[in-house]
N, C-alpha and C. Protein backbone atom coordinates (compact mmCIF):
# COMPACT_ATOMS: atom_id res chain seq x y z
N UNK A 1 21.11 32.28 29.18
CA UNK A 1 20.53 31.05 28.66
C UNK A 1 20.40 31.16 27.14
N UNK A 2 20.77 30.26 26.50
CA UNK A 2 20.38 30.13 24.75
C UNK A 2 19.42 29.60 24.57
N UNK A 3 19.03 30.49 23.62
CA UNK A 3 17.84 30.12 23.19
C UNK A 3 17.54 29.25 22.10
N UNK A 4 17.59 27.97 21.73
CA UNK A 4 16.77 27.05 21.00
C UNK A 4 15.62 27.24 20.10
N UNK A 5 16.47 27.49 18.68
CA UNK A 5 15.21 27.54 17.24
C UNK A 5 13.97 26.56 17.29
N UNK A 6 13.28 27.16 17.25
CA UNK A 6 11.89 25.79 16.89
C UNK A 6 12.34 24.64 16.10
N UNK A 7 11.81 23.86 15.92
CA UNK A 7 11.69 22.74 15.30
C UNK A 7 10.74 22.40 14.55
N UNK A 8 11.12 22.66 13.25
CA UNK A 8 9.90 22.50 12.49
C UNK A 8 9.21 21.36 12.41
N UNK A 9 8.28 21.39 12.45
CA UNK A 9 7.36 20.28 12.00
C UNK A 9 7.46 19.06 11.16
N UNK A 10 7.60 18.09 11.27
CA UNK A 10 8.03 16.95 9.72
C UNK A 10 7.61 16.91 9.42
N UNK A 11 7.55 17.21 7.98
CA UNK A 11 6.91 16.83 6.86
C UNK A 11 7.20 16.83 5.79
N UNK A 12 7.12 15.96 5.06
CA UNK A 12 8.28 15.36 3.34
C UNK A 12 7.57 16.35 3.14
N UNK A 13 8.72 16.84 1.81
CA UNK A 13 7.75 18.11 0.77
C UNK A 13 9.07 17.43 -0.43
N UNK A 14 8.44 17.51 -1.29
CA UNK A 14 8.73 17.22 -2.74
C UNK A 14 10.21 18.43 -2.74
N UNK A 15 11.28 17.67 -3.45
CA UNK A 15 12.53 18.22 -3.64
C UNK A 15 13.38 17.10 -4.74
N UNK A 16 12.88 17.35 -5.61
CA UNK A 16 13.67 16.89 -6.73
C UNK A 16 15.11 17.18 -7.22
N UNK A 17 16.27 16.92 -6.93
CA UNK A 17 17.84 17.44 -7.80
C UNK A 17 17.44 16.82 -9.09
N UNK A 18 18.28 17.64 -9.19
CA UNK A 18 18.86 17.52 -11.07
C UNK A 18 19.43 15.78 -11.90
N UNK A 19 18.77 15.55 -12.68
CA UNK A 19 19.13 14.63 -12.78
C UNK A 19 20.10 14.67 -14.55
N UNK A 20 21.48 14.31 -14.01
CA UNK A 20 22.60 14.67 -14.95
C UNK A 20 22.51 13.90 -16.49
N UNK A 21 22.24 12.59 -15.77
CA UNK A 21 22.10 11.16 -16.62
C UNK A 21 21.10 10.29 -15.78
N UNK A 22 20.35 9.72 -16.89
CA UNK A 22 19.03 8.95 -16.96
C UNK A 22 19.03 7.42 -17.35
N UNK A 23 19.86 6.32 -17.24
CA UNK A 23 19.74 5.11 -17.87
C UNK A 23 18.85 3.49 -17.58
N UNK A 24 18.15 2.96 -18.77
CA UNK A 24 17.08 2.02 -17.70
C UNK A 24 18.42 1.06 -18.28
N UNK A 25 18.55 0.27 -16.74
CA UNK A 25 19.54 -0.46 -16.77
C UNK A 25 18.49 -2.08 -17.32
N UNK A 26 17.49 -2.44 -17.05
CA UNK A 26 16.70 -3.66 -17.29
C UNK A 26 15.04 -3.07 -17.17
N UNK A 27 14.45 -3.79 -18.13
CA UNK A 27 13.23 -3.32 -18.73
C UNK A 27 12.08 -4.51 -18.26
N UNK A 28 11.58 -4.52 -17.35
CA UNK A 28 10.85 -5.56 -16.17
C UNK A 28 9.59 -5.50 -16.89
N UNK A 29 9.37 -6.88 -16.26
CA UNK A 29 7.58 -6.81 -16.67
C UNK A 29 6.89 -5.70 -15.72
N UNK A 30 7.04 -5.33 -14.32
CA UNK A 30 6.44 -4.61 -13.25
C UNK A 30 6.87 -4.00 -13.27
N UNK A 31 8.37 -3.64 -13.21
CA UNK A 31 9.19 -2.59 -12.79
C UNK A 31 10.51 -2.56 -13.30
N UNK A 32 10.91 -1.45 -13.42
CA UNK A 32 12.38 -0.88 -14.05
C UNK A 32 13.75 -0.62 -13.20
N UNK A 33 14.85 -0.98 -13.67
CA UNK A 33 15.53 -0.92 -12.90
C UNK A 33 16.84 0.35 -13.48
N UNK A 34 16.55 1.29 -13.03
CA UNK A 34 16.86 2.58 -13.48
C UNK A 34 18.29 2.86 -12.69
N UNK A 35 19.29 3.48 -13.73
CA UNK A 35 20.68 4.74 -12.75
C UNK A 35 20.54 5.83 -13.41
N UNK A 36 20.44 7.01 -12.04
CA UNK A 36 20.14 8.49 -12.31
C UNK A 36 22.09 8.85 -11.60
N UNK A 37 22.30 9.58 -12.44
CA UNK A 37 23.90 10.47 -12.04
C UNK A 37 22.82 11.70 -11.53
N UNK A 38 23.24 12.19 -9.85
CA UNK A 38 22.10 12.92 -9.40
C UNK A 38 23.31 13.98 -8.66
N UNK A 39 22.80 15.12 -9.26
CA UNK A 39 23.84 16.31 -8.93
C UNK A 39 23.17 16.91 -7.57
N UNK A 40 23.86 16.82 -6.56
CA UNK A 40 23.39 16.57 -5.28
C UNK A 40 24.33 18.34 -4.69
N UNK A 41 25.06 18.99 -5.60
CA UNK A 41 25.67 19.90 -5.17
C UNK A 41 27.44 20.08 -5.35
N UNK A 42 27.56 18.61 -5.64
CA UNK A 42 29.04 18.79 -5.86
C UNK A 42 29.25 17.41 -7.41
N UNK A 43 30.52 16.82 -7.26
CA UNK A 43 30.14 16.13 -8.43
C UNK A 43 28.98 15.47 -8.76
N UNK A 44 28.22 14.91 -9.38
CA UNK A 44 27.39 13.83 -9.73
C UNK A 44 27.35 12.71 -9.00
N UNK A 45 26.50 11.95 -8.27
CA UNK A 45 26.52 11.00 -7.22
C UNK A 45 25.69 9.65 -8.81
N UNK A 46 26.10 8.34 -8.39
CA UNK A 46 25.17 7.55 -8.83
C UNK A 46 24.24 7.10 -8.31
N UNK A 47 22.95 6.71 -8.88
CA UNK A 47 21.82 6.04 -7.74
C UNK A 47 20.60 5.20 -8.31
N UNK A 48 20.96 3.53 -7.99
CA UNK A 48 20.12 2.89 -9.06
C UNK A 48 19.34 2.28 -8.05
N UNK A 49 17.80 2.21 -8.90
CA UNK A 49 17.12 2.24 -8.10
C UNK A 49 15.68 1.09 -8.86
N UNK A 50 14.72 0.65 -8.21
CA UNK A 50 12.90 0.18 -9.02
C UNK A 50 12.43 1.58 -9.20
N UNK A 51 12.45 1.50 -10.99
CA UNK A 51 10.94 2.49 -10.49
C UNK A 51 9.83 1.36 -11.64
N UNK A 52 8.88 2.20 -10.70
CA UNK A 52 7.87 1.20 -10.06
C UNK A 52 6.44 1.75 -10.21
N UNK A 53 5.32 1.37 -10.59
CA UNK A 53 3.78 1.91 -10.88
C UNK A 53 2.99 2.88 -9.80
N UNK A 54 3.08 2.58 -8.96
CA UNK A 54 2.89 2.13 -7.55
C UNK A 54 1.44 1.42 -6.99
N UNK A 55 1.41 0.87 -6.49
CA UNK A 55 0.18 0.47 -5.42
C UNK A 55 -0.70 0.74 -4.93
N UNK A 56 -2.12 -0.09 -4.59
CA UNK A 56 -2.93 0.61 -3.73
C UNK A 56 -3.14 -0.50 -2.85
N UNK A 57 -3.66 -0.79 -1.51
CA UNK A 57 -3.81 -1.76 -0.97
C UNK A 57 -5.18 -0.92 -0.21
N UNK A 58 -6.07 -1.97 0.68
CA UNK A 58 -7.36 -2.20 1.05
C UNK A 58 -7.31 -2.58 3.01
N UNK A 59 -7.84 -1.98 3.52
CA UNK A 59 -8.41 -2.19 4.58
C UNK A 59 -9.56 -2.47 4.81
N UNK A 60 -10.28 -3.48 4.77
CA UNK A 60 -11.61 -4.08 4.66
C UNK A 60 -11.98 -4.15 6.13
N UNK A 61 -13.13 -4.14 6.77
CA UNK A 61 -13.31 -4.13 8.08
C UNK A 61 -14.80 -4.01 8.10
N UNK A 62 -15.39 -5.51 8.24
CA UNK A 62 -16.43 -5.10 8.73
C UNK A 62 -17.50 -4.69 9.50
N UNK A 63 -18.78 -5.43 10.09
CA UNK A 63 -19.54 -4.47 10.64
C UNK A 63 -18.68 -4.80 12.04
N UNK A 64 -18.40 -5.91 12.18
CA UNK A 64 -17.47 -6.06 13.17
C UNK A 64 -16.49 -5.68 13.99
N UNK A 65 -15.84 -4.64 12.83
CA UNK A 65 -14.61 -3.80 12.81
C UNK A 65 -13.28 -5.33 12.80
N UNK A 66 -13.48 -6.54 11.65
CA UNK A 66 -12.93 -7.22 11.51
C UNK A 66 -11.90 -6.80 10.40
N UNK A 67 -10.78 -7.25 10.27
CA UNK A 67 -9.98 -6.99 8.94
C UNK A 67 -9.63 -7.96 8.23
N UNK A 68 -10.02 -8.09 6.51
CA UNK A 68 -9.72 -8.71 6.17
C UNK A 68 -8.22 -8.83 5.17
N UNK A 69 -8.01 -10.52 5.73
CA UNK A 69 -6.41 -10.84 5.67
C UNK A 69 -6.45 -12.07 4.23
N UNK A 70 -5.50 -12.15 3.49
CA UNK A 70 -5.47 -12.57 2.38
C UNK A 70 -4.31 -13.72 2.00
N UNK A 71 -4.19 -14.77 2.21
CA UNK A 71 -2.30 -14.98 1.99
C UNK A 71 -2.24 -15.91 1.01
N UNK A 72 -1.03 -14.94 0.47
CA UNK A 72 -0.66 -15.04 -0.71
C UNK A 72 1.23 -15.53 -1.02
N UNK A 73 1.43 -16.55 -1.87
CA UNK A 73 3.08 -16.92 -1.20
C UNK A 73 3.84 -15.30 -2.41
N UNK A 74 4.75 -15.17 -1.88
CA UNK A 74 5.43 -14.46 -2.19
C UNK A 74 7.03 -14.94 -2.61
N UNK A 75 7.54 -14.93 -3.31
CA UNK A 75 8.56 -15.99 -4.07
C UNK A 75 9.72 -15.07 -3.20
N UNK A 76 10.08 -13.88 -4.19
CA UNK A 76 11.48 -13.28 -3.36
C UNK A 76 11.92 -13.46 -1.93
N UNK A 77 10.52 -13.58 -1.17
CA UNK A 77 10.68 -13.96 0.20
C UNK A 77 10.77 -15.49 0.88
N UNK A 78 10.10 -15.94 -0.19
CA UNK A 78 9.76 -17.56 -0.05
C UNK A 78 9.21 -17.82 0.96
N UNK A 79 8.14 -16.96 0.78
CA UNK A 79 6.92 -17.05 2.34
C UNK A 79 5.44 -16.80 1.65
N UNK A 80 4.44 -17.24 2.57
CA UNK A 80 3.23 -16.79 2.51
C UNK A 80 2.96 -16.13 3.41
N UNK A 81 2.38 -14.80 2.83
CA UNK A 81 2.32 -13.56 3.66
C UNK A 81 0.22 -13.36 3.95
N UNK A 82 0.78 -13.38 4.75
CA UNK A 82 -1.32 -12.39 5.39
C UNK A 82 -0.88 -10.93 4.82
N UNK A 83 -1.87 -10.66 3.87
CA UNK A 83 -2.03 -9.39 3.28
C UNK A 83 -3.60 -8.68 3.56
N UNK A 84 -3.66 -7.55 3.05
CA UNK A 84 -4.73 -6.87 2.50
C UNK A 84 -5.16 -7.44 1.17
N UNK A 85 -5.99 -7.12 0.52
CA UNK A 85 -6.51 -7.00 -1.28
C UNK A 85 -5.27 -5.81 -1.61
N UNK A 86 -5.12 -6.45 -2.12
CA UNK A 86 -3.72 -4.41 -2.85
C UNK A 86 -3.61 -5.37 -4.47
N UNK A 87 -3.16 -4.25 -4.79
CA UNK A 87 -2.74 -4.45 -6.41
C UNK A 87 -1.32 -2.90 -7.36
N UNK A 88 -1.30 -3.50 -8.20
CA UNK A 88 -0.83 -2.75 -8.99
C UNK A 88 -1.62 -1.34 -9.73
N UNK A 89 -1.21 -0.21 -9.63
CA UNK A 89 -1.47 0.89 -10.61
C UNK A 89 -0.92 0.70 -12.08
N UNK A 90 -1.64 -0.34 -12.53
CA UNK A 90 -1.01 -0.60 -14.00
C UNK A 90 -1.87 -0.42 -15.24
N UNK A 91 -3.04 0.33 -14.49
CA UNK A 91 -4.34 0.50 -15.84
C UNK A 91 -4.14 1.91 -16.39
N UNK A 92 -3.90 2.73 -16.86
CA UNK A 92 -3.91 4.02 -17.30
C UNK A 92 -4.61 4.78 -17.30
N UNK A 93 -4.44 6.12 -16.82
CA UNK A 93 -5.22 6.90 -16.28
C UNK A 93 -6.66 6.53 -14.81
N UNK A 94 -6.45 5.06 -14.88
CA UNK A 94 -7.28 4.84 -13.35
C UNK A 94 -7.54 5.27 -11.79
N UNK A 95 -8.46 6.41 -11.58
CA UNK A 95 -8.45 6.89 -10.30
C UNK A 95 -7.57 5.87 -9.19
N UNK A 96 -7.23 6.16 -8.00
CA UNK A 96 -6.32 5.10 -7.06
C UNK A 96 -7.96 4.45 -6.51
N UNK A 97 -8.64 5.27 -6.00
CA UNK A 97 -10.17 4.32 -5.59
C UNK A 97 -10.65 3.41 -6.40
N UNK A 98 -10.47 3.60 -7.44
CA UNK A 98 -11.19 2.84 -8.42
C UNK A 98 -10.52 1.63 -8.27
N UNK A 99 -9.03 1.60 -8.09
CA UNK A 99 -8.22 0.37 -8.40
C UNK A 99 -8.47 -0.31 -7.40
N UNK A 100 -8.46 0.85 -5.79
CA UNK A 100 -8.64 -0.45 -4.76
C UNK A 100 -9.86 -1.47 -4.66
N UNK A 101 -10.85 -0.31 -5.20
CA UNK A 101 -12.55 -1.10 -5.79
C UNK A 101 -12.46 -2.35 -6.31
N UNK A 102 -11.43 -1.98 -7.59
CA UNK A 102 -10.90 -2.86 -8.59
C UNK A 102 -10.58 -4.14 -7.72
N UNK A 103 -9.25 -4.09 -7.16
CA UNK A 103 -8.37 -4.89 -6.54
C UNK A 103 -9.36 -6.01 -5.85
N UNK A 104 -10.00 -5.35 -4.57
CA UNK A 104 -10.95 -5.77 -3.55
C UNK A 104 -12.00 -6.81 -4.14
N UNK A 105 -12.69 -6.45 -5.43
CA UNK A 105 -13.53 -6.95 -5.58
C UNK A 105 -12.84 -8.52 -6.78
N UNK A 106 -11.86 -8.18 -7.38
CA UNK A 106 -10.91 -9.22 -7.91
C UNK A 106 -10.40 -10.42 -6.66
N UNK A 107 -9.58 -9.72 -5.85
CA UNK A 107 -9.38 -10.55 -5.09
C UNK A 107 -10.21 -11.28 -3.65
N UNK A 108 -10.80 -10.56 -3.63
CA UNK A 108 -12.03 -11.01 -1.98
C UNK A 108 -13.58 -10.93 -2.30
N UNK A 109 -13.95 -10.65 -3.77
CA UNK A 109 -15.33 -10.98 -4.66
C UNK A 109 -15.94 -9.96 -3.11
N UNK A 110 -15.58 -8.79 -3.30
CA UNK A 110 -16.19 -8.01 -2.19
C UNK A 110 -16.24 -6.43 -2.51
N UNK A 111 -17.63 -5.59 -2.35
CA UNK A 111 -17.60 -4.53 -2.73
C UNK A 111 -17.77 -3.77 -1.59
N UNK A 112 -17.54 -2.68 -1.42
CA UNK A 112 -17.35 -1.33 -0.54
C UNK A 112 -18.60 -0.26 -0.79
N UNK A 113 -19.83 0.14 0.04
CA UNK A 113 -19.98 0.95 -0.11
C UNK A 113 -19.57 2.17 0.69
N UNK A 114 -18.69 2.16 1.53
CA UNK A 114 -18.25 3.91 1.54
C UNK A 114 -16.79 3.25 1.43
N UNK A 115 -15.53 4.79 1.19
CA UNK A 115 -14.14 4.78 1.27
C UNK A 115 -13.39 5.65 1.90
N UNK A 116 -12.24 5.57 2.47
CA UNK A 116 -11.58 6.81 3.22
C UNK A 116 -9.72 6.31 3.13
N UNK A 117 -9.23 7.80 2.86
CA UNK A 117 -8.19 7.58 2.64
C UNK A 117 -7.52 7.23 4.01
N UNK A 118 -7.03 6.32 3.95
CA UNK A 118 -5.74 6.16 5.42
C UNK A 118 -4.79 6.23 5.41
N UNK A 119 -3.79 5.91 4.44
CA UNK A 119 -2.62 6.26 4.70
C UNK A 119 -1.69 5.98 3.03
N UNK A 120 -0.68 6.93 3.04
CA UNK A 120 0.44 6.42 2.07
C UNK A 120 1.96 6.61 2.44
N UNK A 121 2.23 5.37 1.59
CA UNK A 121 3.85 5.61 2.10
C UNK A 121 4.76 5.04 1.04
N UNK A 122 6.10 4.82 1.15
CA UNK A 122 6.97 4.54 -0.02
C UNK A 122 7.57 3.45 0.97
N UNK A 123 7.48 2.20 0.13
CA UNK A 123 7.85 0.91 0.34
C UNK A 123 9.36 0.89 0.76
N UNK A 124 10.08 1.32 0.17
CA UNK A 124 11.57 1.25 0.23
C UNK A 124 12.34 2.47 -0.28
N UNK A 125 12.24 3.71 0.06
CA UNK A 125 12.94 4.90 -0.61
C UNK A 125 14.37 5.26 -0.86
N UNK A 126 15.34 4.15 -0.31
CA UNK A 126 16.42 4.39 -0.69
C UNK A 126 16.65 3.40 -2.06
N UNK A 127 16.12 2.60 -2.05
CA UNK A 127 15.82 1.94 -3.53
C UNK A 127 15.17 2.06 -4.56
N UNK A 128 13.61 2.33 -4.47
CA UNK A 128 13.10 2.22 -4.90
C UNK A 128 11.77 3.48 -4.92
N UNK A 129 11.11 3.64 -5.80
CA UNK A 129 10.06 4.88 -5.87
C UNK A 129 8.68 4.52 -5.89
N UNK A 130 8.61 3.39 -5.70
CA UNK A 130 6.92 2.44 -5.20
C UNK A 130 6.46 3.26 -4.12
N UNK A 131 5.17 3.89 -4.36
CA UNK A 131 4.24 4.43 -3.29
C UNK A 131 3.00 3.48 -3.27
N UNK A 132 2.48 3.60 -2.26
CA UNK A 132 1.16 2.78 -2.04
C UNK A 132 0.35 3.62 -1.11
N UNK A 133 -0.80 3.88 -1.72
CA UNK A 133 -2.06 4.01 -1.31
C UNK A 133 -2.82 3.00 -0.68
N UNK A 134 -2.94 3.28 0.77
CA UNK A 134 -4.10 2.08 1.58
C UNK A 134 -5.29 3.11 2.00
N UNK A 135 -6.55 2.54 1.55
CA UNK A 135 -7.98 2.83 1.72
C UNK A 135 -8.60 2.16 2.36
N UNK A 136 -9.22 2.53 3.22
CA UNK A 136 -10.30 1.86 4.44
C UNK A 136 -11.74 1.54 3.81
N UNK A 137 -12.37 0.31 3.72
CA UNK A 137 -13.30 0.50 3.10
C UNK A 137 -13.99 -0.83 3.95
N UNK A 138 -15.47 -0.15 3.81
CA UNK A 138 -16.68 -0.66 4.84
C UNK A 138 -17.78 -0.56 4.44
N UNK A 139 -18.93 -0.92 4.93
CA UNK A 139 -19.97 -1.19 4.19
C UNK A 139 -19.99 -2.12 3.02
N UNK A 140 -19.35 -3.20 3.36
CA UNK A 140 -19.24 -4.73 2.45
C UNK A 140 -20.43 -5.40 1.90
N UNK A 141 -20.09 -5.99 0.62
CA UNK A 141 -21.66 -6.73 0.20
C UNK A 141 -20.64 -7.81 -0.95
N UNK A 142 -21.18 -8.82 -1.03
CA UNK A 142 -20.42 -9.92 -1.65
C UNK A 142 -20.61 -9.70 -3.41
N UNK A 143 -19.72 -9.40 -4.08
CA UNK A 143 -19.71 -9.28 -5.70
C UNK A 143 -20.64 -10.63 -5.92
N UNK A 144 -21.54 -10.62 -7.19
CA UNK A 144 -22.52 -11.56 -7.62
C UNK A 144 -21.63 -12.76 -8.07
N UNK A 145 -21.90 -13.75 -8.01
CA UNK A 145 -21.45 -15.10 -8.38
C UNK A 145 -20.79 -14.88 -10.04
N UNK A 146 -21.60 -14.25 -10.90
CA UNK A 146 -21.54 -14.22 -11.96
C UNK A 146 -20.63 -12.97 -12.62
N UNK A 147 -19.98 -11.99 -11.35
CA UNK A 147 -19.70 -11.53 -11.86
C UNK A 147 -18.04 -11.13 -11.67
N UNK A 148 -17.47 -12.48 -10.77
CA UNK A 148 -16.60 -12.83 -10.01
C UNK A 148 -15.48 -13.18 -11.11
N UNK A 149 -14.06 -12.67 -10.68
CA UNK A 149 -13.09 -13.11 -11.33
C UNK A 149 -12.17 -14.16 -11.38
N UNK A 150 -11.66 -14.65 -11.86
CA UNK A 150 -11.42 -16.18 -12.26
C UNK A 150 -9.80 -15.42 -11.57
N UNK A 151 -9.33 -16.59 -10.77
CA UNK A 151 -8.30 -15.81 -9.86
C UNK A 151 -6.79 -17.18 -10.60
N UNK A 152 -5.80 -16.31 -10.99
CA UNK A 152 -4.84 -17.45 -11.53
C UNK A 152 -3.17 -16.97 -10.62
N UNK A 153 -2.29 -17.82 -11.00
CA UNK A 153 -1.53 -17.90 -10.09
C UNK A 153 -1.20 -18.13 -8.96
N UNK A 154 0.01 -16.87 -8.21
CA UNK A 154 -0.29 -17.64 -6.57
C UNK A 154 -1.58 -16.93 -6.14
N UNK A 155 -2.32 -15.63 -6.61
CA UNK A 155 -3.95 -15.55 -6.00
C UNK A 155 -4.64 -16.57 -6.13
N UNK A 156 -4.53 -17.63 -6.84
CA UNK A 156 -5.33 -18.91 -7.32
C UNK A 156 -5.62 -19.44 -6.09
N UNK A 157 -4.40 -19.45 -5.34
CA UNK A 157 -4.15 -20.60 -3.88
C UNK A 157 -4.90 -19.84 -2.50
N UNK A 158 -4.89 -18.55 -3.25
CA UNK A 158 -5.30 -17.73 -2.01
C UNK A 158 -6.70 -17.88 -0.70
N UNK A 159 -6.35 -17.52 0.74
CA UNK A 159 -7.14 -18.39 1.51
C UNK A 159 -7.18 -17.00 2.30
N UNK A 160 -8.66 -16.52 2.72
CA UNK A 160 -8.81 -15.16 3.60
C UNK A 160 -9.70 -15.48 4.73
N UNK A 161 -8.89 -14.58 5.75
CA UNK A 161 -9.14 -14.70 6.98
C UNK A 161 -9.49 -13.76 7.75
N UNK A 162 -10.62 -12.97 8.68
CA UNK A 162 -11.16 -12.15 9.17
C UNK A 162 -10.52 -12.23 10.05
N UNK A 163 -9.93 -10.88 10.80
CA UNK A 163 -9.10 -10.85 12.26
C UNK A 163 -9.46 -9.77 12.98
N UNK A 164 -10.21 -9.70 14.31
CA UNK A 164 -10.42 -8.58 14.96
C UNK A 164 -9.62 -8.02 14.80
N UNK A 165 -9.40 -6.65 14.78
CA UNK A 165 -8.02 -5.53 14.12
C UNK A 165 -7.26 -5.32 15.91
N UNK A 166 -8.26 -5.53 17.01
CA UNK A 166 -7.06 -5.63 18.06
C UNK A 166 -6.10 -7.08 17.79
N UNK A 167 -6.69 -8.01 17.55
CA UNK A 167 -5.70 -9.13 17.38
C UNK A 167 -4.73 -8.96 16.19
N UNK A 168 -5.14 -8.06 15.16
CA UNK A 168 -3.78 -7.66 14.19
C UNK A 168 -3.28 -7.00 14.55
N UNK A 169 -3.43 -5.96 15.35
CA UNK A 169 -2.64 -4.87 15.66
C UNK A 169 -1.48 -5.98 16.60
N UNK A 170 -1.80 -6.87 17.81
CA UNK A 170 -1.03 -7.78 18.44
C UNK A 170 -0.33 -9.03 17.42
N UNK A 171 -0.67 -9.19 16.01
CA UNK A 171 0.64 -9.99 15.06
C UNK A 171 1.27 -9.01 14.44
N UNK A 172 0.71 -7.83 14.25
CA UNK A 172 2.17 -6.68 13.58
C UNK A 172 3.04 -6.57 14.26
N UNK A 173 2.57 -5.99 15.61
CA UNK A 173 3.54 -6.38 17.21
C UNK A 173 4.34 -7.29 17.56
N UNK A 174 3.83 -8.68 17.43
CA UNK A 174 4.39 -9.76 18.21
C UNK A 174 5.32 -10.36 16.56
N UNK A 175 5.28 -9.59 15.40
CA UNK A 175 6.30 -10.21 14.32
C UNK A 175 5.78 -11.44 13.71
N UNK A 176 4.27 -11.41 13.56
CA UNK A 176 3.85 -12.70 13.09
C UNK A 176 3.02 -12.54 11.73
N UNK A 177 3.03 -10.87 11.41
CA UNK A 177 2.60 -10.50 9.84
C UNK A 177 3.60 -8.78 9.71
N UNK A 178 4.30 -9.62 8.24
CA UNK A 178 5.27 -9.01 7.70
C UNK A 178 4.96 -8.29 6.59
N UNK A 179 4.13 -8.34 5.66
CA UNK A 179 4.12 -7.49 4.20
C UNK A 179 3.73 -5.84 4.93
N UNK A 180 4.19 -5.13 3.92
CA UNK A 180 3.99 -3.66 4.80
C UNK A 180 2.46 -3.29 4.45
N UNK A 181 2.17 -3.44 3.24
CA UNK A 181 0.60 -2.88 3.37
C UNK A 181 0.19 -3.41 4.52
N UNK A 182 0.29 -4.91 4.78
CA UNK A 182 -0.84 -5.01 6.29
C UNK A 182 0.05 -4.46 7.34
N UNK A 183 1.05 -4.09 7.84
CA UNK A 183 1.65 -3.83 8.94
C UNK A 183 1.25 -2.57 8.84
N UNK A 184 1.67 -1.28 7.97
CA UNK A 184 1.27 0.45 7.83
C UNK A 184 -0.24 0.09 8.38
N UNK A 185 -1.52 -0.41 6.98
CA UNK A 185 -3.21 -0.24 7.45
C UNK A 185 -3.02 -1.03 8.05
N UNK A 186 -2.53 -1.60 9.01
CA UNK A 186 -3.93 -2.17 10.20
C UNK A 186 -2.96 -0.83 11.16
N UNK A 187 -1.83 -0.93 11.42
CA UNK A 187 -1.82 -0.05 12.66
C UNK A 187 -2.38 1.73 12.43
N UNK A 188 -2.53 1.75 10.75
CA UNK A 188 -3.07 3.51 11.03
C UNK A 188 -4.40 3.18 10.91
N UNK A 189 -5.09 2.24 10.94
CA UNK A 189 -6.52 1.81 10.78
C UNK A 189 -6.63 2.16 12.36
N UNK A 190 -5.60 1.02 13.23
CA UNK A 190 -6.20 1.07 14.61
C UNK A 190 -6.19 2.70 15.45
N UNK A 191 -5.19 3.52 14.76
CA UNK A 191 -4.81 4.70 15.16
C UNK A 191 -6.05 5.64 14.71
N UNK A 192 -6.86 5.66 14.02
CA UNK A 192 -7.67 5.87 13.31
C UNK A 192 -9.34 5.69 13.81
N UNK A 193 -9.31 4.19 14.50
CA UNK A 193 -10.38 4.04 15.16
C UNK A 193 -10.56 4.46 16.80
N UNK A 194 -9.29 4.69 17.51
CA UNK A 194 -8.79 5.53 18.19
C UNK A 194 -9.43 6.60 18.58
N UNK A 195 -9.28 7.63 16.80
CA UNK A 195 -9.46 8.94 17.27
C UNK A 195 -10.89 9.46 17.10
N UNK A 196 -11.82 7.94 16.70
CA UNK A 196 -13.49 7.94 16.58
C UNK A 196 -13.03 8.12 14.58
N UNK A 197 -12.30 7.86 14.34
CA UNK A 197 -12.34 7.73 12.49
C UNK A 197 -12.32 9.36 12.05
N UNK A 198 -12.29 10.31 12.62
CA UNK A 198 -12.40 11.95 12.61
C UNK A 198 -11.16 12.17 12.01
N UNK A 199 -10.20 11.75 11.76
CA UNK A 199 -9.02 11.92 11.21
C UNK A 199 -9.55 12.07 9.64
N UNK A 200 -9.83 10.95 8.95
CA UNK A 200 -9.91 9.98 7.53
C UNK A 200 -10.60 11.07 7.15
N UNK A 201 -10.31 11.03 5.49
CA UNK A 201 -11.18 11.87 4.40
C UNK A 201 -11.51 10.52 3.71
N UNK A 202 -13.25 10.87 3.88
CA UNK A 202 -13.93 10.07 2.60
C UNK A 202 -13.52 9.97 1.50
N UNK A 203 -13.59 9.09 0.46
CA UNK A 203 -13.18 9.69 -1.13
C UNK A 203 -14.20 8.51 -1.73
N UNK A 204 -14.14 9.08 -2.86
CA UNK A 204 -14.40 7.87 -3.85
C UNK A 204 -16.74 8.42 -4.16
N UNK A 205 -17.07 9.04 -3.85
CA UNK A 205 -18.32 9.90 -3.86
C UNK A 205 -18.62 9.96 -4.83
C-alpha cells in the first residue's frame, strides 16, 4: 500500500517574486492602475493590476443580534447594493478600528462600544491588491445630533435597514445581496455566532 504525504494545512503566507519593472499605468483618485514585469522563474511575466488603499467594513448587530444593512447605488454595477458601513483606508497612519469607528459613525450616526476582529480578505486577487478588514461591533448608542456628519453623494440617498442575521445569511444564499463585505461578514458573523463568538479577538481596548 502507498503511503500518502499529509496535507498541509491552508494557509496564505506572504510570498512576494521579484518585481523586474514597476509602471503606474493611470493615476486614480482611489486607486492605481499599475504593470509589474514579475519574474516568476523563467522569463518575466506581465501583470496589471488596482492597487488600492484597502478597506474596512462593519458588522453592526444589535442587542437583537440584528445586522445592520445600508444601500448605497453603486455606478460600475449600476445597482443599489445592501451593504455594511465600510469605507476607505485613506487617512494616514489610521489604526483599521479607528476607521471602522470612523466609517460607522459617518455613515449610520452609530457608535460601538466593544469590537472584534472577524474576518479579512482580498476583494479580487488576480486583479487587484484591495484587502478589507470587517469588524463586528456591538454595544450600539446613537452619535449626538450635533455631532453627526453631513452625508453627500450617493451616501446622501442612503436608506438602512436592520435584518435578523438568520434572514441575511438566507439573501447571501438565495442571491439577493451581492457586495462582498456584506456577503464575507454576515456569513463569518453567522459562523461566529455558531461557535458562541469564542473564535473573535476583541480589539480596539
Amino acid at each position: 500500500m502507498t503511503t500518502r504525504p499529509a496535507t498541509p494545512e491552508p494557509t496564505d503566507t506572504v510570498a512576494s517574486r521579484p518585481v523586474v519593472q514597476h509602471r503606474v499605468l493611470h493615476d486614480g483618485k482611489v486607486f492605481d492602475v499599475v504593470a509589474d514585469h514579475v519574474d516568476l522563474g523563467g522569463e518575466p511575466v506581465l501583470r496589471e493590476y488596482t492597487a488600492h488603499p484597502g478597506a474596512v467594513g462593519v458588522i453592526a448587530l444589535d442587542d437583537d443580534d440584528r445586522v445592520l444593512l445600508l444601500s448605497q447605488y453603486r455606478h460600475p454595477v449600476r445597482r443599489e447594493l445592501w451593504e455594511p458601513p465600510a469605507g476607505l483606508l485613506d487617512v494616514a497612519g489610521e489604526d483599521p478600528v479607528a476607521a471602522a469607528a470612523r466609517e460607522l459613525a459617518e455613515e449610520a450616526d452609530l457608535r460601538a462600544g466593544s469590537w472584534w476582529r472577524l474576518v479579512e480578505f482580498f476583494t479580487s486577487p488576480g486583479s487587484s491588491d484591495e484587502s478589507i478588514a470587517v469588524y463586528l461591533a456591538r454595544d450600539l448608542s446613537p452619535v449626538p445630533d450635533g455631532e453627526r456628519c453631513e452625508r453627500v453623494d450617493e451616501e446622501a440617498a442612503m436608506v438602512a435597514a436592520w435584518l435578523p442575521i438568520d434572514e441575511a445569511v438566507a439573501a447571501v444564499l438565495g442571491g439577493r445581496l451581492h457586495n462582498p463585505t456584506a456577503v464575507v461578514g454576515i456569513l463569518a458573523a453567522a459562523a461566529a455566532r455558531t461557535a458562541g463568538w469564542s473564535t473573535l479577538e476583541r480589539v480596539g481596548d
